[in-house]
Protein backbone atom coordinates (compact mmCIF):
# COMPACT_ATOMS: atom_id res chain seq x y z
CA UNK A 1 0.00 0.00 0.00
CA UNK A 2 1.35 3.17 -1.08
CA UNK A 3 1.45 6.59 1.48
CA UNK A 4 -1.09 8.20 -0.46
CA UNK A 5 -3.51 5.46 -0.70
CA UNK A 6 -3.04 4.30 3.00
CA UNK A 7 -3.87 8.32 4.16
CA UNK A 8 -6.92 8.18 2.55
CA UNK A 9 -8.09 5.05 3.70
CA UNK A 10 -6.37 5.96 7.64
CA UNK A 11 -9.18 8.98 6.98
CA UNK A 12 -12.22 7.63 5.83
CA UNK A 13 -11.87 5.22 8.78
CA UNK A 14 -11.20 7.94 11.51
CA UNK A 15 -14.60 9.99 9.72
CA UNK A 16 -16.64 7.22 10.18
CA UNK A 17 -15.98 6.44 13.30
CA UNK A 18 -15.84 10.32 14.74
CA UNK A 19 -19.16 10.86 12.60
CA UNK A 20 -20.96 7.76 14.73
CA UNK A 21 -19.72 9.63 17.98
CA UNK A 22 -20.98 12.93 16.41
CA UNK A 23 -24.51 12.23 14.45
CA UNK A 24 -25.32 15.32 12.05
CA UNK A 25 -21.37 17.20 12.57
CA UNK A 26 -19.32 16.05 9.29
CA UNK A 27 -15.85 15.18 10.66
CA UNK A 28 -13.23 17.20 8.49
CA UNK A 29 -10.05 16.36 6.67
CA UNK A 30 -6.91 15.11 8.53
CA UNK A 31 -4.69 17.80 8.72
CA UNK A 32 -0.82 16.96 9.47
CA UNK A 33 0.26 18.43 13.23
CA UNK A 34 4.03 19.02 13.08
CA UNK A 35 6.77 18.54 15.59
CA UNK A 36 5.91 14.57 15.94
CA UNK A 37 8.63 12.08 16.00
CA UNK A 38 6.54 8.70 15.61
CA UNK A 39 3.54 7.22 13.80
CA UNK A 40 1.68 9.43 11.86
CA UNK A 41 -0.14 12.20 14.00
CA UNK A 42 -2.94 14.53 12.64
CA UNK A 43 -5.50 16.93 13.79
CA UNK A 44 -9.22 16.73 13.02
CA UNK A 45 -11.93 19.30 13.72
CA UNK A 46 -15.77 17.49 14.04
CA UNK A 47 -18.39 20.10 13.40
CA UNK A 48 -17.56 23.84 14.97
CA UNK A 49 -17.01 22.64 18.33
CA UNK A 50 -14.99 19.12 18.59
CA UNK A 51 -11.31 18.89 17.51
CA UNK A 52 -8.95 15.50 18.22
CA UNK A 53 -5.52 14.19 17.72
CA UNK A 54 -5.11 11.53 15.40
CA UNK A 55 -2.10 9.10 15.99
CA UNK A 56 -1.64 6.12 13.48
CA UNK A 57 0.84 3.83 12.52
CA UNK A 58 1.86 4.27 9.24
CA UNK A 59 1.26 2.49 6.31
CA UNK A 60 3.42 -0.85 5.71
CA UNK A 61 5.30 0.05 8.79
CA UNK A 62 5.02 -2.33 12.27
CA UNK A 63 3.65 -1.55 15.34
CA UNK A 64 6.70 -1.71 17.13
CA UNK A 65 8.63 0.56 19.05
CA UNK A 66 7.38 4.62 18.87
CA UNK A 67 5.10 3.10 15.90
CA UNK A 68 3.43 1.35 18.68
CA UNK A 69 0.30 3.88 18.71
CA UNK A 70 -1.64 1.27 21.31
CA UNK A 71 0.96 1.38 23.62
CA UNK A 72 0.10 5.11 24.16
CA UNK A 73 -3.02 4.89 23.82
CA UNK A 74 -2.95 2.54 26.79
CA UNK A 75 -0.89 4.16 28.81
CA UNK A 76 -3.14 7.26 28.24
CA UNK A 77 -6.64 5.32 29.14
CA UNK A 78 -5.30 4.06 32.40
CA UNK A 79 -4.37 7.88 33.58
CA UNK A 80 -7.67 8.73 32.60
CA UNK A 81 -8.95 10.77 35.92
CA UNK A 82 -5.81 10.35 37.54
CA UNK A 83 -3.81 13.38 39.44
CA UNK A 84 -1.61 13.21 35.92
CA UNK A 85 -3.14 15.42 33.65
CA UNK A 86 -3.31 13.52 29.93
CA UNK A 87 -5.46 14.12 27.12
CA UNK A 88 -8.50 12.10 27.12
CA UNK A 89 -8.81 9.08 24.54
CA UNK A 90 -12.32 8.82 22.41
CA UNK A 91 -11.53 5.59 20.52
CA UNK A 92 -9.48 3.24 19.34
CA UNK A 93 -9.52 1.07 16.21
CA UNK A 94 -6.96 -2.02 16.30
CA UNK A 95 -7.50 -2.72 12.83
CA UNK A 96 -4.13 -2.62 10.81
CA UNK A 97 -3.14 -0.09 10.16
CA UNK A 98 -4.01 1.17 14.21
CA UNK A 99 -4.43 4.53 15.42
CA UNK A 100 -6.56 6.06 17.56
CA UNK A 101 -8.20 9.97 18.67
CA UNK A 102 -7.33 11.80 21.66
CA UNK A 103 -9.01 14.97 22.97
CA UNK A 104 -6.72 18.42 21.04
CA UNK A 105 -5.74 19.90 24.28
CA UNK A 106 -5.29 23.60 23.86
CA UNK A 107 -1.60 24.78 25.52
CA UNK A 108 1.97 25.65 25.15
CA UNK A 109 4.90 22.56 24.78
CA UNK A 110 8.16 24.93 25.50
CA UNK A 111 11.48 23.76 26.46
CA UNK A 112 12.77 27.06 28.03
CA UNK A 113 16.63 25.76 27.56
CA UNK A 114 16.61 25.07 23.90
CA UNK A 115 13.52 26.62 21.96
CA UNK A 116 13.22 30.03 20.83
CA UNK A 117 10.79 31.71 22.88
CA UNK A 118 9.24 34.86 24.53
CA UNK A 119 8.11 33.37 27.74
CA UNK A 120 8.79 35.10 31.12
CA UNK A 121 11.40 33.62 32.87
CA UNK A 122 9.16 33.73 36.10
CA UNK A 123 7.02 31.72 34.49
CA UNK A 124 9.01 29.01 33.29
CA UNK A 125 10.55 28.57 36.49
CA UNK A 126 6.83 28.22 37.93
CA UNK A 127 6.18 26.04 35.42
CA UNK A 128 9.08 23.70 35.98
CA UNK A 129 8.40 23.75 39.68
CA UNK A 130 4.99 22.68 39.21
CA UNK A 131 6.27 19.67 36.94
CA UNK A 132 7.99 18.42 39.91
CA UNK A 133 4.97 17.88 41.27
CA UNK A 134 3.15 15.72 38.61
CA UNK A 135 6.27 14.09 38.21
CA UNK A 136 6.04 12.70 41.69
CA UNK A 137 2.14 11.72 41.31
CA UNK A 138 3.15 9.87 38.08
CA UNK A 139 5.69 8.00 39.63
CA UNK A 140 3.35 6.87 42.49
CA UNK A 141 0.65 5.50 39.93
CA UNK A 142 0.11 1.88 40.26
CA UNK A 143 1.80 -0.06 37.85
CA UNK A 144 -0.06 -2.96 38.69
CA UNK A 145 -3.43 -1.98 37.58
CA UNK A 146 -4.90 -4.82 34.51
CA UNK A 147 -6.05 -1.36 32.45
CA UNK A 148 -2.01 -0.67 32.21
CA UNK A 149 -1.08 -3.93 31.46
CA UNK A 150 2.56 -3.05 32.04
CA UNK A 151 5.66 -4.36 30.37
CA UNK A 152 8.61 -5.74 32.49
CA UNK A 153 10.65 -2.81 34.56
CA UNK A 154 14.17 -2.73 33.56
CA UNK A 155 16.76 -2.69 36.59
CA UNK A 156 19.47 -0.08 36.39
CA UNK A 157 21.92 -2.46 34.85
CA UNK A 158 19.42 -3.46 32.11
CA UNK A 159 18.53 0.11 31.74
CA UNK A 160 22.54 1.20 31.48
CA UNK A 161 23.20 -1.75 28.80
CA UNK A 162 20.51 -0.42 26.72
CA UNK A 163 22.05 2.84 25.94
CA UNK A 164 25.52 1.25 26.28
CA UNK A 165 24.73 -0.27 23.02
CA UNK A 166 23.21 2.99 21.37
CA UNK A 167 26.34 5.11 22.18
CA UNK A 168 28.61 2.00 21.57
CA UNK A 169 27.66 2.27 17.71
CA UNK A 170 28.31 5.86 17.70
CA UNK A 171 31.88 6.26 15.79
CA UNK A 172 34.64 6.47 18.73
CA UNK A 173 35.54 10.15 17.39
CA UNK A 174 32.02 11.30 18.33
CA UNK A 175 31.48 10.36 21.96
CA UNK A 176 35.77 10.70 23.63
CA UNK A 177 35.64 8.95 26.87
CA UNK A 178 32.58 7.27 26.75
CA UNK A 179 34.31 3.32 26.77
CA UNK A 180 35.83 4.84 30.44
CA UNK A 181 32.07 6.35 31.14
CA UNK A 182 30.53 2.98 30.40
CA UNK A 183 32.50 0.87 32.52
CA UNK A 184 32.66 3.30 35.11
CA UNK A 185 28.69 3.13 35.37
CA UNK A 186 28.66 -0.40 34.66
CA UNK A 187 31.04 -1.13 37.99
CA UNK A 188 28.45 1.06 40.43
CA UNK A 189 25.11 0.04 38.83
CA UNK A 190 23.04 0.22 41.82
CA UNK A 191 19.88 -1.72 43.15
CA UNK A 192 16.47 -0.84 41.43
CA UNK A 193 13.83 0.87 43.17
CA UNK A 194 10.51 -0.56 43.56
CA UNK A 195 8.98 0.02 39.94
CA UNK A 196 6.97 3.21 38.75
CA UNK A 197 5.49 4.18 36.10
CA UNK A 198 8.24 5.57 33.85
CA UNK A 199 7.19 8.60 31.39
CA UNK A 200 10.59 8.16 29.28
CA UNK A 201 11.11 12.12 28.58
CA UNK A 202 9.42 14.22 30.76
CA UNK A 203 10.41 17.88 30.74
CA UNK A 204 8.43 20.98 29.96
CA UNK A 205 8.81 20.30 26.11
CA UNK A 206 6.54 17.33 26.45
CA UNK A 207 3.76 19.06 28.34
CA UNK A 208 1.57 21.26 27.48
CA UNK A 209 0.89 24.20 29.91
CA UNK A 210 -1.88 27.12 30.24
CA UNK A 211 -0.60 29.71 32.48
CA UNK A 212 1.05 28.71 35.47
CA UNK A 213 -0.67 24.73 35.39
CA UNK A 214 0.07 22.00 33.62
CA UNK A 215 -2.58 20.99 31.52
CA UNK A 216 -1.91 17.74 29.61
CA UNK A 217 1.84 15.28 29.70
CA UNK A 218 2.04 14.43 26.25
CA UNK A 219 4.54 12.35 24.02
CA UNK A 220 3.73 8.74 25.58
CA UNK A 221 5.69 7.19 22.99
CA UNK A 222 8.56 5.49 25.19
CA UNK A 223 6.67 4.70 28.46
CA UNK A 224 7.92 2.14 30.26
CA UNK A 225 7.56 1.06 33.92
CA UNK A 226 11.16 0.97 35.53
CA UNK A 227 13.59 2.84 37.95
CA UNK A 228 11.73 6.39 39.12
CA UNK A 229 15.17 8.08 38.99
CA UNK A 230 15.69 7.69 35.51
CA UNK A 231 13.01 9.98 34.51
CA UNK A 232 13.79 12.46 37.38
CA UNK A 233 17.14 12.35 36.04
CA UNK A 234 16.26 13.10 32.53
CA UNK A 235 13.86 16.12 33.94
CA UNK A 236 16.65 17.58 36.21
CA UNK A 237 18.89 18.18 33.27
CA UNK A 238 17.29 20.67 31.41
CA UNK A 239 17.47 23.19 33.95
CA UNK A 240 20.44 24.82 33.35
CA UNK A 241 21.57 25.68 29.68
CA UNK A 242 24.98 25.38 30.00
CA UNK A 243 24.15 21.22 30.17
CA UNK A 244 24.21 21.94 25.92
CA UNK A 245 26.89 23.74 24.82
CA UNK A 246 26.25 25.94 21.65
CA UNK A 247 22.66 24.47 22.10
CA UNK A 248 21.14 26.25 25.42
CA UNK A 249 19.59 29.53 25.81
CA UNK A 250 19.92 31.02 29.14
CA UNK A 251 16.83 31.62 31.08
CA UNK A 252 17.42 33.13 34.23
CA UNK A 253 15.76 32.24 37.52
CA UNK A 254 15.39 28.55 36.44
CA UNK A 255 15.15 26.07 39.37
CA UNK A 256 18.92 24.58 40.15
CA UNK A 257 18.69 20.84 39.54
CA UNK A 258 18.61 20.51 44.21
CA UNK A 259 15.67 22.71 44.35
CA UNK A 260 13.71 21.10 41.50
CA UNK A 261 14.84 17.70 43.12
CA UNK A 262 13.62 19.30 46.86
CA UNK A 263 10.18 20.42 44.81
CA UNK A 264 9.71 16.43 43.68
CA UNK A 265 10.81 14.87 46.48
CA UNK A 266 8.34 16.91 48.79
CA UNK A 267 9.93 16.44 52.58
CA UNK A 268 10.64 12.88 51.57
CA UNK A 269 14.83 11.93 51.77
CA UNK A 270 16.43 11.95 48.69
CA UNK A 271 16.63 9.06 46.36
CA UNK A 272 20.11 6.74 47.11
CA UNK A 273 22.76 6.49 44.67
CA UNK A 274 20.83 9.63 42.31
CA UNK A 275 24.36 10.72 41.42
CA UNK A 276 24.83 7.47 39.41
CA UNK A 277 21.28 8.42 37.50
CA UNK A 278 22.40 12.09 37.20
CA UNK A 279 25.53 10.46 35.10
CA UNK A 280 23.32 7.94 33.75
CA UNK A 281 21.21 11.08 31.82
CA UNK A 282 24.11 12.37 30.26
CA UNK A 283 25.14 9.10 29.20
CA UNK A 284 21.52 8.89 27.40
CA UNK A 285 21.43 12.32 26.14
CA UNK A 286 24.87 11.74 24.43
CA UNK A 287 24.02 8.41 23.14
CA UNK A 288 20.81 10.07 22.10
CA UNK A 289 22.86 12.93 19.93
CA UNK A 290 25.54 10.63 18.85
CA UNK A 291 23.11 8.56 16.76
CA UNK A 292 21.19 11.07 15.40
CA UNK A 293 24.38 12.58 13.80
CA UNK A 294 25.47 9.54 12.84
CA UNK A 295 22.61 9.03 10.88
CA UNK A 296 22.95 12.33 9.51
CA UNK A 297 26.02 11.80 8.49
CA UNK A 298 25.67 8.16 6.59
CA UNK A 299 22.83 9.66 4.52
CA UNK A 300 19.99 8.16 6.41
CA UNK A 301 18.12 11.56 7.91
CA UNK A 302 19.52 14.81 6.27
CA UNK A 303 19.72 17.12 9.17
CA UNK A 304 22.24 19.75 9.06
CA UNK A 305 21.10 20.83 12.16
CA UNK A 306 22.64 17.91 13.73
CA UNK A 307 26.45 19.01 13.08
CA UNK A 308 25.75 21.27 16.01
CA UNK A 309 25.82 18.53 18.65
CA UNK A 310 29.22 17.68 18.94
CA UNK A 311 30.32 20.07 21.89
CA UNK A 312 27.07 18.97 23.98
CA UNK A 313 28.19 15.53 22.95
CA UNK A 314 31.12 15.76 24.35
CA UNK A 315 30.04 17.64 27.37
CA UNK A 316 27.74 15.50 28.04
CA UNK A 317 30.17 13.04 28.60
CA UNK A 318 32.62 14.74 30.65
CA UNK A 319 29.96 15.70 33.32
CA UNK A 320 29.04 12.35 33.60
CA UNK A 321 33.12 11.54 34.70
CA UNK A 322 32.57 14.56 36.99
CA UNK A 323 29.51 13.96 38.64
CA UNK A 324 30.93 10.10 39.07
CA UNK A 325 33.66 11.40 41.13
């Protein structure tokens, strides 16, 4: 099935089904939303009042990986009503080629360290603050619920080998003293925590705010259930801009990676062994950049833009060292 062909038939499917949830509004065209990184994702307005999300897998591809559209839309059902603020699911079709329609929740998706904006500074910092908190009722979801159906947690050590692999097929030049990083946070892998329910990248980029609140966590692509200080590793690093050099933007006034972790942790003691999770973020985020240049570079996803990364790269691994001791 070509792209064309499997478009149209993804949207005759999604209008029939919105239309039976709608009687007398005609569901409009899909319409593309950009910025997405997996599946196919499109808008569509029903009538003058109703407007949804659209995520699909695409045509001839498998519904593996950030393809997986079900996964999220799993994920997204069981937080339904929950003190996590998602968008709300209307209906899913398993059929292949699966997608399914989320509620189009109105808001603003800014990373204040790396996007161009015109946001106060005052209010990203409240924002960011108030992320801590959803963070922490996230992670204290219950993973064991049947509507979740969960995968497996990975433990630290599984979680370290997986990216060990990603930045070990990075070319050597790209990521200088990552062999010493790995083995270095291979030697101290700590015990898991108890599992939680894991987001994969949560940071202010990924959620979409009105005001001062939080009003939907989007991006479900990579949920997992695993080690809580992974995520609040990942989240902690994008508060100062000098984490990506030639990248970041400063943004005075941000929350300092101890009082964003004091905001999560809410009076309760601080997480053992974070410092090895801290390193294990950069570790990702390097990995991360190194393959995405890489394929730019072989030919496989012309992005220019990528020739930028090789200083945050780099730093990213020589923080790690540091913050290991």
């Amino acid at each position: 099935m070509n792209t064309v062909t499997g478009v149209t038939e993804l949207s005759g499917r999604v209008r029939e089904r919105l239309a039976a949830l709608h009687p007398g509004e005609p569901p409009g065209d899909l319409e593309t939303l950009p910025g997405g990184h997996s599946g196919l994702t499109y808008s569509v307005t029903v009538g003058t009042a109703a407007r949804y999300v659209v995520k699909a897998v695409p045509p001839g591809q498998r519904p593996v990986g950030r393809n997986d559209v079900l996964h999220q839309a799993r994920v997204l059902r069981a937080l339904a009503g929950s003190p996590v603020p998602v968008p709300g699911v209307v209906t899913v079709d398993e059929r292949e080629p699966a997608w399914f329609a989320m509620e189009f929740v109105t808001g603003e998706a800014v990373e204040p360290v790396l996007d161009e904006h015109r946001l106060d500074p005052g209010l990203c910092r409240t924002r960011m603050l108030e992320l801590a908190g959803v963070l922490r009722r996230l992670h204290r979801t219950d993973v064991h619920g049947p509507a979740l159906d969960a995968p497996e947690p990975l433990d630290p050590a599984a979680e370290l080998e997986r990216w060990s692999r990603t930045m070990r097929a990075v070319p050597a030049e790209l990521r200088p003293g990552a062999d010493e990083l790995l083995r270095r946070l291979a030697a101290a892998a700590p015990p898991g925590l108890p599992p939680a329910l894991i987001h994969g990248d949560f940071r202010l980029g990924n959620v979409l705010c009105r005001g001062e609140s939080a009003a939907a966590v989007v991006d479900w692509e990579i949920w997992s259930t695993g080690d809580p200080r992974t995520d609040l590793g990942w989240f902690l690093l994008f508060t100062d801009h000098r984490n990506f050099p030639e990248l970041g933007r400063p943004v005075p006034g941000l929350p300092t990676e101890p009082e964003l972790l004091d905001a999560y942790l809410d009076g309760r003691p601080a997480p053992p062994a974070f410092d090895w999770f801290r390193a294990l973020t950069r570790t990702k985020m390097a990995a991360i950049m190194g393959h995405n240049l890489r394929r730019h570079r072989e030919g496989k996803h012309h992005d220019p833009d990528q020739e930028r990364l090789p200083p945050t790269i780099a730093a990213m691994i020589r923080d790690a060292h540091d913050i290991l001791g």
